[in-house]
Protein backbone atom coordinates (compact mmCIF):
# COMPACT_ATOMS: atom_id res chain seq x y z
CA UNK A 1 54.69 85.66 94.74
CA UNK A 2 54.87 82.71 92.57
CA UNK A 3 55.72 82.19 89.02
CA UNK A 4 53.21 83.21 86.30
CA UNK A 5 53.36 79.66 84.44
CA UNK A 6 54.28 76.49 86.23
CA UNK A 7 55.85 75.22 82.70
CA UNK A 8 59.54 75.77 83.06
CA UNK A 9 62.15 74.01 85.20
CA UNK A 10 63.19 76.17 87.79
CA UNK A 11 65.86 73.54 89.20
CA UNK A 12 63.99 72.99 92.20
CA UNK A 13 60.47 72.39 91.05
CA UNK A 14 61.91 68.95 89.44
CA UNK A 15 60.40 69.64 86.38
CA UNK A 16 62.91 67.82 84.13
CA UNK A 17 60.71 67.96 80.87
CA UNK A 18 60.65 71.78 80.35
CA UNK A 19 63.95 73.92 79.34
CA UNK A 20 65.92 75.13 82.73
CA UNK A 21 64.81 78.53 83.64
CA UNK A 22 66.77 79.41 86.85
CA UNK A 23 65.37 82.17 87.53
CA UNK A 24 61.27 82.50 86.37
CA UNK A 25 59.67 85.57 85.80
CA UNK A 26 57.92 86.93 88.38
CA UNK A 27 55.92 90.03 89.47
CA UNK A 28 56.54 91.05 92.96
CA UNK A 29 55.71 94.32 95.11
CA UNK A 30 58.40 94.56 97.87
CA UNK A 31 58.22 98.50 98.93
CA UNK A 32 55.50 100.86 99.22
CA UNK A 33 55.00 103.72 100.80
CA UNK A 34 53.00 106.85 101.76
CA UNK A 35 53.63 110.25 102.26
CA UNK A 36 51.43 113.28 103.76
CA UNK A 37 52.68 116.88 104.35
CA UNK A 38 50.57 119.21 105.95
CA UNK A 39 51.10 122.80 107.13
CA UNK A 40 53.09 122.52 110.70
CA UNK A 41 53.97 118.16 109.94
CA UNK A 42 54.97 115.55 107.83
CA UNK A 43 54.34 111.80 107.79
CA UNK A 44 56.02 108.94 105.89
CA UNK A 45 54.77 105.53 106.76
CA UNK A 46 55.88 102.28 104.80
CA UNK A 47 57.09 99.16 104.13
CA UNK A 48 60.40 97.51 102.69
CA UNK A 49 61.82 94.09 102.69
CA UNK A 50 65.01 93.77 103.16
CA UNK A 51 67.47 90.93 102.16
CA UNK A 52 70.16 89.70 104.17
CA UNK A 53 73.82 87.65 103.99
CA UNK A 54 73.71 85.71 100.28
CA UNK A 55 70.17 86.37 99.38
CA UNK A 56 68.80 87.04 95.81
């Protein structure tokens, strides 16, 4: 998800006017899941995302 404000300089934006933010705060959702249990089964179903080698 993007940034909430577009008035920072994130160092790659090239927005040399505004203070350096490096890293912008941001709202993101990267899991969810659901559960169900009954009487004689259970079921999980969901989604993660997963970050690999040097990531952030």
């Amino acid at each position: 998800m993007a940034a909430l404000e577009d008035d920072y300089n994130s160092g790659a934006n090239r927005r040399t006017a505004f203070p350096a933010v490096i890293d912008p705060a941001s709202v993101e959702l990267n899991q969810a899941s659901l559960r169900w249990q009954g009487d004689s089964a259970n079921v999980t179903a969901g989604r993660q995302r997963l970050q690999l080698e040097n990531q952030r």
